[in-house]
Protein backbone atom coordinates (compact mmCIF):
# COMPACT_ATOMS: atom_id res chain seq x y z
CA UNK A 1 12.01 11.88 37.87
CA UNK A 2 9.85 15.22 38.10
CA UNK A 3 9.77 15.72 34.50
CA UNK A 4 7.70 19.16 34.61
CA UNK A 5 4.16 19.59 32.95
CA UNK A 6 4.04 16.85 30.42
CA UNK A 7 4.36 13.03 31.69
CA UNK A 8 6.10 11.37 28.70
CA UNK A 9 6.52 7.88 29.22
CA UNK A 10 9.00 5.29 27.10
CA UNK A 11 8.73 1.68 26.27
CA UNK A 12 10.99 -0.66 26.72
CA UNK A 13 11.93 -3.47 25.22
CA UNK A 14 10.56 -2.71 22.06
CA UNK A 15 12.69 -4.06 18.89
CA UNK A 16 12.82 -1.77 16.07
CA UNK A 17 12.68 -3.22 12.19
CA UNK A 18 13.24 -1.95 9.05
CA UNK A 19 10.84 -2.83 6.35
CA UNK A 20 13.28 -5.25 4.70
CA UNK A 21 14.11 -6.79 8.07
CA UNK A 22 18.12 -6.06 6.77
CA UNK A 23 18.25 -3.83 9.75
CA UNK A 24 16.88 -3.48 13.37
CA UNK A 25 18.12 -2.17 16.99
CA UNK A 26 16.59 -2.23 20.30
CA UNK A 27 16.33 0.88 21.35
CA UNK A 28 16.38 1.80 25.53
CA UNK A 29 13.03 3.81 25.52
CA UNK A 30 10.52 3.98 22.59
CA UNK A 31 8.19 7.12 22.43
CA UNK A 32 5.31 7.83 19.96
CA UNK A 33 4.60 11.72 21.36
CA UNK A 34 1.51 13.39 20.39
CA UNK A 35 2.34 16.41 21.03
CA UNK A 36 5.46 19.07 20.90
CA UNK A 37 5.43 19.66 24.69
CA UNK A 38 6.54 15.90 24.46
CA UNK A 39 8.88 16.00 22.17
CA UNK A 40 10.46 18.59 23.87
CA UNK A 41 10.29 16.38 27.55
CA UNK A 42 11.84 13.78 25.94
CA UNK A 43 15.04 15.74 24.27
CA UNK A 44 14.71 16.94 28.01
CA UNK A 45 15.38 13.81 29.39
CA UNK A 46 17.95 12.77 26.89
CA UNK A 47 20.06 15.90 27.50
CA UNK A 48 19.71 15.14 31.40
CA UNK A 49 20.83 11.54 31.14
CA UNK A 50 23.50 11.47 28.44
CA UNK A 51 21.14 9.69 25.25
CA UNK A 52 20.82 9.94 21.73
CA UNK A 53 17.64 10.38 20.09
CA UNK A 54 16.74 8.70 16.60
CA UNK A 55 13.59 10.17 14.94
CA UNK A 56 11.46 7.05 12.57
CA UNK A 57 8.79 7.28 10.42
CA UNK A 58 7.46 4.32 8.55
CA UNK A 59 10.75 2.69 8.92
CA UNK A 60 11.15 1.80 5.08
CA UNK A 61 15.17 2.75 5.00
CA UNK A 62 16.89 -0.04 3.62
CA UNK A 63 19.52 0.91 5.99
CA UNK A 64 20.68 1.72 9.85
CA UNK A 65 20.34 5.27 9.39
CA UNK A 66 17.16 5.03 11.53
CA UNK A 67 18.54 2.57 14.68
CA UNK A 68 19.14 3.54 17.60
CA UNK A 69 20.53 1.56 20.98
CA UNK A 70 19.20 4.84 23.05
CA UNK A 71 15.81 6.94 22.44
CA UNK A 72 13.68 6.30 19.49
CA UNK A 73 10.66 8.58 18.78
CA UNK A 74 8.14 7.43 16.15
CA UNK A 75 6.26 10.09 15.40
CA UNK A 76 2.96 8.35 13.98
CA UNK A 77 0.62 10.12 16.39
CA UNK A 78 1.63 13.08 14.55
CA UNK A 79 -0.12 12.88 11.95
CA UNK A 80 -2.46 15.48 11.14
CA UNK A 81 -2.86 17.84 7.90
CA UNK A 82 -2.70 21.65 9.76
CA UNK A 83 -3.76 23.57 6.35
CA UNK A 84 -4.69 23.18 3.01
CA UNK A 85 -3.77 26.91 0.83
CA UNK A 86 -6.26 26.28 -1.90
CA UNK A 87 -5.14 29.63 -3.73
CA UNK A 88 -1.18 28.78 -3.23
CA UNK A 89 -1.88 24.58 -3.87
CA UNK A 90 0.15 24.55 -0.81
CA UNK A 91 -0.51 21.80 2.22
CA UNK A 92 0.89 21.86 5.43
CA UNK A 93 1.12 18.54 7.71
CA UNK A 94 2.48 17.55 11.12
CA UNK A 95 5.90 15.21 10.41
CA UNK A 96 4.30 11.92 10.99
CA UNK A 97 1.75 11.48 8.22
CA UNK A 98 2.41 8.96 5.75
CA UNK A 99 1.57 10.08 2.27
CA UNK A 100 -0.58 6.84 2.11
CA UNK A 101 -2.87 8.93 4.17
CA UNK A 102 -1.51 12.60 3.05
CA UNK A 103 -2.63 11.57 -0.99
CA UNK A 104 -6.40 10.71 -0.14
CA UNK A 105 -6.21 13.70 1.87
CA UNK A 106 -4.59 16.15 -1.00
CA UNK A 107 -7.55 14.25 -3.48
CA UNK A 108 -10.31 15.64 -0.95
CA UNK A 109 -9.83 19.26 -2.01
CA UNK A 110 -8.59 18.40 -5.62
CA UNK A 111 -4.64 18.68 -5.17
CA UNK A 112 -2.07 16.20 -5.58
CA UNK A 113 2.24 16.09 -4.86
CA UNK A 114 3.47 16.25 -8.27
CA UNK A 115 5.89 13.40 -7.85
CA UNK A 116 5.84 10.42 -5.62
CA UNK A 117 8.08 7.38 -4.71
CA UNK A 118 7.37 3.76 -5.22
CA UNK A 119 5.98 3.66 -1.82
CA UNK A 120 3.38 5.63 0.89
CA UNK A 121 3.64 4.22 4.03
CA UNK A 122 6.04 7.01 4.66
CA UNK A 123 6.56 9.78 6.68
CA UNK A 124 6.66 12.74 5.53
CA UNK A 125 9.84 14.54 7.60
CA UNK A 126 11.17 10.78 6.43
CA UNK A 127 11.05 10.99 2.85
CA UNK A 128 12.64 14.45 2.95
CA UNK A 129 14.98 13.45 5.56
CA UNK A 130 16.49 10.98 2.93
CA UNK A 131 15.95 12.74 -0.48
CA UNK A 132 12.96 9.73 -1.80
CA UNK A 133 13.00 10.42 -5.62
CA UNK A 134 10.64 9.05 -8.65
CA UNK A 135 11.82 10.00 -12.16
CA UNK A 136 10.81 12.64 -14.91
CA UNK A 137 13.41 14.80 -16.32
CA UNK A 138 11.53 17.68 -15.27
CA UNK A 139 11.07 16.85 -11.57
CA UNK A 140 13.13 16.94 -8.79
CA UNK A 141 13.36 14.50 -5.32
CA UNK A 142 10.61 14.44 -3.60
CA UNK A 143 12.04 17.55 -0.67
CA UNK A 144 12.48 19.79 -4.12
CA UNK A 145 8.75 20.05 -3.16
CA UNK A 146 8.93 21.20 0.08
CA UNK A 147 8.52 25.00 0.56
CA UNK A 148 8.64 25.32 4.41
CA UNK A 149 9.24 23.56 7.68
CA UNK A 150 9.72 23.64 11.17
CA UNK A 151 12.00 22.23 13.28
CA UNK A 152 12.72 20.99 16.98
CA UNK A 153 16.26 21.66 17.74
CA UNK A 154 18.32 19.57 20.59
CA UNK A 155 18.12 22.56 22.82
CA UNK A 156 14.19 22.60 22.52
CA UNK A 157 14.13 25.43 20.13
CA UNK A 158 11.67 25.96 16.73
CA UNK A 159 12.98 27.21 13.45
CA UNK A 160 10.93 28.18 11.06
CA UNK A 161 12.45 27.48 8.14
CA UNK A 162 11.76 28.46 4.10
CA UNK A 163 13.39 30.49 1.04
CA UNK A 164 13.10 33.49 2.48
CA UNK A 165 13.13 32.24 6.44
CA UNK A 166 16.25 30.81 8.00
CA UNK A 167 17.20 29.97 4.26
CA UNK A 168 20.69 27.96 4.88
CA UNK A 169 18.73 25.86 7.21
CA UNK A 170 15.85 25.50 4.84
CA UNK A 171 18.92 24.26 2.52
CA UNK A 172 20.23 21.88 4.48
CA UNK A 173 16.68 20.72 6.35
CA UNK A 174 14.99 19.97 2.85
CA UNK A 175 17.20 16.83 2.53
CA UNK A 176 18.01 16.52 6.97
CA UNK A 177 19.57 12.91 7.37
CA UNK A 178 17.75 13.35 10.76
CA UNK A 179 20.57 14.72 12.45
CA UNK A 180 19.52 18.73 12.51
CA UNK A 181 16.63 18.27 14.88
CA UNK A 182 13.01 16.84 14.81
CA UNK A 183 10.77 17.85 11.35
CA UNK A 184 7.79 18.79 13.34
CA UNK A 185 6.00 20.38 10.09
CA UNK A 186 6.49 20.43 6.54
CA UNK A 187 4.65 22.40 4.01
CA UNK A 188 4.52 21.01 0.55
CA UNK A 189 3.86 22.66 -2.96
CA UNK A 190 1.21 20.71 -4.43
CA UNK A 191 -0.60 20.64 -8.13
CA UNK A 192 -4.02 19.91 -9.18
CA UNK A 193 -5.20 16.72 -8.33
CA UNK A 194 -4.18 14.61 -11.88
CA UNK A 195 -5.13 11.07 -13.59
CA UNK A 196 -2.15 9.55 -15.19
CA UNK A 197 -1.89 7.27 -18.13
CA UNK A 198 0.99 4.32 -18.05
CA UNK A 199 1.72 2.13 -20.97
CA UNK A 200 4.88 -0.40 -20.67
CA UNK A 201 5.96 -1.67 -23.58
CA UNK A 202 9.14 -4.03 -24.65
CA UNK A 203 12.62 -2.89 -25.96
CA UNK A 204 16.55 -3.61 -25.86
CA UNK A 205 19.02 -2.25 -23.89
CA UNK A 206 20.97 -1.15 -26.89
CA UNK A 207 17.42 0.50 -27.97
CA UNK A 208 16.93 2.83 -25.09
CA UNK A 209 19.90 3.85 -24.74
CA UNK A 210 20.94 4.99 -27.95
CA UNK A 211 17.33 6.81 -28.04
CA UNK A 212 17.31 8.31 -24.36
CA UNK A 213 16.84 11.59 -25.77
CA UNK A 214 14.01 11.00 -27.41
CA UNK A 215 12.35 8.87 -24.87
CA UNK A 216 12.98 11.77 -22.08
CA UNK A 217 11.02 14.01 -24.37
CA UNK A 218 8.30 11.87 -25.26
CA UNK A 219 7.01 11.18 -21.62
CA UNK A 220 6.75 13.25 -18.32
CA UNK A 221 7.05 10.22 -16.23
CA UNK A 222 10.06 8.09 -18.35
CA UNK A 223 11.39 4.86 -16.66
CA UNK A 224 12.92 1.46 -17.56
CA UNK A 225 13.49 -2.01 -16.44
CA UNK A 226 17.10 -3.90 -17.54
CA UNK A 227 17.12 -7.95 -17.15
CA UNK A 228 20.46 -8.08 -16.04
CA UNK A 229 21.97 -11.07 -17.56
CA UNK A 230 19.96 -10.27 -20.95
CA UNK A 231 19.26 -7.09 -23.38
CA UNK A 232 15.64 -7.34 -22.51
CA UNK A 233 14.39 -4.02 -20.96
CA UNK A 234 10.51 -2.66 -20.20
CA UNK A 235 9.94 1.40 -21.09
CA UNK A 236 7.79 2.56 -19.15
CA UNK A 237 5.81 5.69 -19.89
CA UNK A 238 3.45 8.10 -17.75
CA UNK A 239 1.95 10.61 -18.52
CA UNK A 240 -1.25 13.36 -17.24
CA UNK A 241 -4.61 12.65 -18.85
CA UNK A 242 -8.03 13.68 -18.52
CA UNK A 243 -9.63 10.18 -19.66
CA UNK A 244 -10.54 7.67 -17.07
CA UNK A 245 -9.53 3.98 -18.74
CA UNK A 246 -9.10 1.01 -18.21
CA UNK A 247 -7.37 -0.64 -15.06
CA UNK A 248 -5.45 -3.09 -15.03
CA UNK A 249 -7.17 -5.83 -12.96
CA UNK A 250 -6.08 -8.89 -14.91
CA UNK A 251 -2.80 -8.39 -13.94
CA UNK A 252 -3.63 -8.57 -10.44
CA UNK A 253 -3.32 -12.62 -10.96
CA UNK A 254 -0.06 -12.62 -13.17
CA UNK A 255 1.71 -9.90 -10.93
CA UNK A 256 1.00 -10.70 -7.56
CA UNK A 257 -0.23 -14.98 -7.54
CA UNK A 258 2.11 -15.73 -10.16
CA UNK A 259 4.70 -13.29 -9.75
CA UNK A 260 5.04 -12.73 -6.66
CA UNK A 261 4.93 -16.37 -5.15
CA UNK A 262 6.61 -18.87 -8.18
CA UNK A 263 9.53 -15.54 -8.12
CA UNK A 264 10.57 -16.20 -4.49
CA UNK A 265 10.53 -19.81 -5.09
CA UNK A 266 12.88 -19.70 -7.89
CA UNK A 267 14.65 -17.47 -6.28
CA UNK A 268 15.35 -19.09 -3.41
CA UNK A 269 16.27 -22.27 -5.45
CA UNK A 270 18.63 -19.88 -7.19
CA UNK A 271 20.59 -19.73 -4.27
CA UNK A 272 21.51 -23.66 -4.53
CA UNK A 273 21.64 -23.29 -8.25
CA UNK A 274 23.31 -19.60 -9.08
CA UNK A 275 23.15 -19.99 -13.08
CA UNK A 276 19.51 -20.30 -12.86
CA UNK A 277 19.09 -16.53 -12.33
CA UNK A 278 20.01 -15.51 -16.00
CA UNK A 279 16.90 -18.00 -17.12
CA UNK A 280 14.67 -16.54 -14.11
CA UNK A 281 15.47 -12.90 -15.54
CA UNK A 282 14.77 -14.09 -19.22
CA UNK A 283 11.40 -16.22 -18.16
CA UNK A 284 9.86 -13.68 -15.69
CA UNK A 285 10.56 -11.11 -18.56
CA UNK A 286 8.77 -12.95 -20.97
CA UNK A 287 6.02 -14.10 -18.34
CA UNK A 288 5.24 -10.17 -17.15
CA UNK A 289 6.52 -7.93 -19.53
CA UNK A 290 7.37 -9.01 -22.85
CA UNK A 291 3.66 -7.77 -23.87
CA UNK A 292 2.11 -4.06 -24.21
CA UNK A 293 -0.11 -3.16 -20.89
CA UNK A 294 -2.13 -0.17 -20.12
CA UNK A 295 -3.14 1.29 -17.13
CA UNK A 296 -4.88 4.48 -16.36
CA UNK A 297 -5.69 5.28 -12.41
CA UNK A 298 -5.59 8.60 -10.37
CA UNK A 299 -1.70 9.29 -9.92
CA UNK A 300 -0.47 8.12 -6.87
CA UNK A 301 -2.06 5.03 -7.83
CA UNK A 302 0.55 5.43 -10.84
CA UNK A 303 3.41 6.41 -8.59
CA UNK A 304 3.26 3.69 -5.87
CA UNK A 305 3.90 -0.06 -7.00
CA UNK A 306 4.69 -2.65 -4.74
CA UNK A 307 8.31 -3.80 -4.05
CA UNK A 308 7.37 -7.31 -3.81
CA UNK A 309 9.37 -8.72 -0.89
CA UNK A 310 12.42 -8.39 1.52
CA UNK A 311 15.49 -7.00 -0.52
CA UNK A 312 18.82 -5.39 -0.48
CA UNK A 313 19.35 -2.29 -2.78
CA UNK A 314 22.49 0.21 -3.77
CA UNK A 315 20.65 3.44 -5.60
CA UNK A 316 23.32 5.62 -7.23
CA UNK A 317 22.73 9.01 -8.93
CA UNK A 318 25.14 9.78 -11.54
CA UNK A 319 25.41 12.84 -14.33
CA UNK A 320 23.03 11.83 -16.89
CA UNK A 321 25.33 12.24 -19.66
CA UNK A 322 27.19 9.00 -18.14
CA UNK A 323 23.81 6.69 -18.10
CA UNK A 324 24.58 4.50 -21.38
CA UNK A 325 28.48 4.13 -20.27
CA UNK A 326 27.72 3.36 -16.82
CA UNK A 327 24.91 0.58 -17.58
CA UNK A 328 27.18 -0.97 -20.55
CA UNK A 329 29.75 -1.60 -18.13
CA UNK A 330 27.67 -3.10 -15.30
CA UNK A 331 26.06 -5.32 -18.20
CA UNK A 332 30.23 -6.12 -19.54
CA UNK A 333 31.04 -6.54 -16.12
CA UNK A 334 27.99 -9.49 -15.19
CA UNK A 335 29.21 -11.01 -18.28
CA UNK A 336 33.02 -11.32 -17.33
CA UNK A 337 31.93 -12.67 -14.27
CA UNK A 338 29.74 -15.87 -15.19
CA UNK A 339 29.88 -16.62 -11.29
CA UNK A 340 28.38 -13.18 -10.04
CA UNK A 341 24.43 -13.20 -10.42
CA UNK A 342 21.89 -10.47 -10.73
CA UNK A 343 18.30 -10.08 -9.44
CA UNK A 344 15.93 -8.49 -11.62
CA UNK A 345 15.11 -5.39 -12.54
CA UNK A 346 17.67 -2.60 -12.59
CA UNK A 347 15.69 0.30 -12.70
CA UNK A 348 17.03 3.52 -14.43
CA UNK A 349 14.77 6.38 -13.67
CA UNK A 350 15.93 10.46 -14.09
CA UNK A 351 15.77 13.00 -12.12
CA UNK A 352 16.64 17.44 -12.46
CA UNK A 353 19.11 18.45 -10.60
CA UNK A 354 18.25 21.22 -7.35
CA UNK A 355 20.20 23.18 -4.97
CA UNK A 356 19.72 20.88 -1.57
CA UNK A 357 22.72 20.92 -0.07
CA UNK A 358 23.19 16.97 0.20
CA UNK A 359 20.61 15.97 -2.87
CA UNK A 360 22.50 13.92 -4.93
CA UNK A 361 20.76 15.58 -7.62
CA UNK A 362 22.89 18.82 -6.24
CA UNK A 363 23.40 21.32 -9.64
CA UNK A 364 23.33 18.43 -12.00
CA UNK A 365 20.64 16.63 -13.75
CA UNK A 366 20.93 12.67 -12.73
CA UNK A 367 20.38 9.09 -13.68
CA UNK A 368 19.25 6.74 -10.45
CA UNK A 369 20.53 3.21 -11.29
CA UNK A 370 18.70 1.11 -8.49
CA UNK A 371 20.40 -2.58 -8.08
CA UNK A 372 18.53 -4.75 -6.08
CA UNK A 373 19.19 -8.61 -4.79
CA UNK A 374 15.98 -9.79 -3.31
CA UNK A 375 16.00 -12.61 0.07
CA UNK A 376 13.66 -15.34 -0.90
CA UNK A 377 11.88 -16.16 2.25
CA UNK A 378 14.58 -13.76 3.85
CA UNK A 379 17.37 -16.11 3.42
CA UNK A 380 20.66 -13.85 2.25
CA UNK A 381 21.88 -14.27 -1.30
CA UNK A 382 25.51 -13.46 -2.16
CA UNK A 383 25.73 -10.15 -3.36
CA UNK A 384 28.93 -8.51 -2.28
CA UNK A 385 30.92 -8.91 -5.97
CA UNK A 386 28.12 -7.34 -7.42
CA UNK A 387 28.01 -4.59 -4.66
CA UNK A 388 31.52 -3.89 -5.10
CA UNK A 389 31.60 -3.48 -8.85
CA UNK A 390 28.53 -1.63 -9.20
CA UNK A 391 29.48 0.85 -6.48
CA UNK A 392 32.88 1.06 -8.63
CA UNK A 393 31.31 1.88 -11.39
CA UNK A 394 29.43 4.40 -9.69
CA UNK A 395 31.68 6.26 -8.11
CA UNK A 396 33.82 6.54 -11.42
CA UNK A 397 31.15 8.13 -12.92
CA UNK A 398 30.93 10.53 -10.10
CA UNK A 399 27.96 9.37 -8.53
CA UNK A 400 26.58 9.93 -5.15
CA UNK A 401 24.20 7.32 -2.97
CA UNK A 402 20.62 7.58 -2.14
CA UNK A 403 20.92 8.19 1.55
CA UNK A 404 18.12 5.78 2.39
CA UNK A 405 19.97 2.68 1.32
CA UNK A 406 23.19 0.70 2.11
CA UNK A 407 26.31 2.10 0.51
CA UNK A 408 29.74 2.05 2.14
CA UNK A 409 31.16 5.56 1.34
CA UNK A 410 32.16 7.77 4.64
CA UNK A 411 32.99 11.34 5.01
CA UNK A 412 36.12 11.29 2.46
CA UNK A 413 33.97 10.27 0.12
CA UNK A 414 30.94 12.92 0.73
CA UNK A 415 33.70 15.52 1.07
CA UNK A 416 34.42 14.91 -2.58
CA UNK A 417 30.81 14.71 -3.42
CA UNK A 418 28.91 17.09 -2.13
CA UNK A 419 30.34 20.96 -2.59
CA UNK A 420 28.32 21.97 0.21
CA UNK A 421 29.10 19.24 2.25
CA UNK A 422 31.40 21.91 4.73
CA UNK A 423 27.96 24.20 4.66
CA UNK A 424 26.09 21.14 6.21
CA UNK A 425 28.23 19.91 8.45
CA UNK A 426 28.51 23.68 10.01
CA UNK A 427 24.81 23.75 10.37
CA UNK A 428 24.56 20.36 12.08
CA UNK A 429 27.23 21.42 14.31
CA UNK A 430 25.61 24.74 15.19
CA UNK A 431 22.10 22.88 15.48
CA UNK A 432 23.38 20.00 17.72
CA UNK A 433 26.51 20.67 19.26
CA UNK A 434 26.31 17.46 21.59
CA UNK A 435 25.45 15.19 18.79
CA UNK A 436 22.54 14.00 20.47
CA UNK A 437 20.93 13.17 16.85
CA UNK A 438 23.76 11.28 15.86
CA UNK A 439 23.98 7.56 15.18
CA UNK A 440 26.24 4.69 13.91
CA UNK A 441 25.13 5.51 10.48
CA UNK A 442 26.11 9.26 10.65
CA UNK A 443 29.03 8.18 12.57
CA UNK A 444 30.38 7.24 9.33
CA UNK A 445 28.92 10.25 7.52
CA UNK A 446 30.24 12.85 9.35
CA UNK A 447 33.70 11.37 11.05
């Protein structure tokens, strides 16, 4: 096959994994292009034979919306930081980089992203592509901080795209499902490079919530951790500082030997032994964070914890005037249902709203109410009861999914969602007529 200038070859055979191993295809022919010439070859040859393309990054979706049975392109050889605006605090990269990489980068000429997710090894056109959020009332998702991009379109065409620059594209791009085209740059707004200062501290459920006001105001960074099957909750705090202090290293042996190994264990004999789970929740509590702890490192130190081991999550956003009635009725609900079990935490984290098209954040301030149901030693713990009245509780409350994780809501539901849903839809349309960007997961998104 004369495939013109560029000689892009594909791998076969390879099998592609999510991070959670929940999820995995084997896609036909596997590229990792290092250039836009071969990019382009291989839309080429996808055009020419009939395939669908999938675009991955670090692969941390915990759902399908990355697999692919046709062409997959993992752009990790495009990596590279094109520009660093010291006088805007602006910093353009290729796609590809992970912000592991992009954050050590950013600290090099004292910047910083303003707001990061619990993890790094991600790509950047990824964690817009799926609208990655942290919290802070006074942040948006993570593509809020995007300012410009470019992008690869299935007839081999780049759009520039910002405010002022192909602006309904920008619109829907900022938050791209990766089904407009390939993200081949992204240009982020950064800050001054910042220490932060994190202090976790002990409450109630009925506590927090009856104070969330106040607890929005009082820290930049606001968080907390429910113990389903319990009142116990961790407040977590974080905030800029100029001090360095201490760090945390003690906790290295509690968090990871202890709680990371004797967790999974229980857990897994949980799954013989369902009504241990409440006592898990109330002892690992107790264990890691019934005390005060400190912590003061540069921020995306802050930002990034680790997520322990293979899981399943649902991540709902809902108006934040419905976060105490929502969480009081997933805690009423686990105890009408002695049977129905609940991995620890729930995290509740909040987030201002933005004008992304398909940001569930979209003109409304929001509450993210992760759930999460972890596989101990990857065996599968039942968790469909507790999928199915958590996403009814959700969607009562008029929430919308994160678009990274499972949820089972198709275009009816987004339809109802998402006012500019129609707006989206037309640009994906006009962007890829063929559908070559499509997959099973959009399948359900968009028909």
């Amino acid at each position: 096959l004369a495939l013109g200038l560029v000689q892009v070859h594909g791998q076969g055979g390879v099998k592609f994994q999510n991070w959670a191993k929940t999820y995995g295809s084997s896609p036909e022919l596997y590229f990792q292009p290092t250039s836009v010439e071969e990019i382009r070859e291989i839309l080429d040859m996808a055009r020419q034979r009939g395939k669908r393309v999938k675009v991955v990054g670090g692969g941390h979706s915990p759902s399908d919306i990355a697999c692919t049975d046709d062409f997959m392109i993992q752009m990790g050889k495009m990596n590279r930081v094109l520009k660093v605006d010291k006088e805007k605090q602006q910093v353009t990269v290729e796609g590809g980089i992970f912000l592991s990489d992009l954050n050590v980068e950013l600290t090099k000429h004292g910047l910083a992203l303003a707001n990061l997710g619990a993890v790094s090894e991600v790509a950047a056109a990824g964690v817009i592509g799926t609208g990655t959020h942290n919290t802070g009332i006074k942040h948006g998702i993570l593509p809020t901080q995007v300012v410009a991009l470019t992008l690869l379109t299935a007839s081999g065409e780049i759009l520039e795209c910002s405010e002022s620059v192909n602006a309904d594209i920008f619109q829907a791009a900022r938050l791209h499902l990766g089904c407009l085209g390939v993200v081949l740059t992204v240009t982020f707004q950064c800050v001054p490079q910042f220490y932060l200062h994190e202090v976790a501290f002990p409450s109630t459920l009925t506590e927090v919530l009856d104070h969330l006001e106040e607890h929005l105001k009082r820290s930049q960074y606001f968080r907390f951790l429910w113990f389903p099957h319990s009142e116990n909750v961790s407040v977590i705090y974080q905030d800029p500082t100029n001090k360095a202090g201490p760090t945390g290293l003690h906790a290295w042996f509690w968090d990871y030997a202890v709680g990371y190994y004797l967790l999974e264990f229980l857990l897994w004999i949980s799954t013989f032994v369902p009504s241990l789970v409440c006592w898990i929740n109330r002892f690992f509590f107790w264990l890691l964070f019934s005390s005060r702890v400190e912590n003061i490192a540069i921020s995306y130190n802050i930002f990034n914890y680790e997520c322990r081991f293979k899981q399943h999550v649902q991540d709902w956003a809902i108006p934040i005037e419905k976060t105490k009635e929502a969480l009081l009725e997933l805690k009423a609900a686990l105890e009408n249902n002695p049977k129905m079990v609940a991995h620890y935490p729930v995290e509740v984290r909040f987030v201002r709203g933005d004008e992304i098209w398909l940001s569930p954040c979209f003109q409304r301030d929001s509450c993210y109410m992760n759930i999460i149901m972890y596989r101990p030693y990857g065996k599968n713990v039942p968790r469909l009861n507790y999928w199915l009245i958590y996403e009814g509780i959700m969607k009562k409350h008029g929430g919308r999914p994160h678009w990274a994780k499972a949820h089972s809501c198709t275009r009816k539901d987004f339809e109802k969602m998402y006012p500019a849903f129609p707006k989206f839809c037309s640009v994906r349309e006009k962007l890829d007529p063929t559908g070559m960007f499509l997959n099973p997961y959009l399948e359900k998104v968009f028909y």
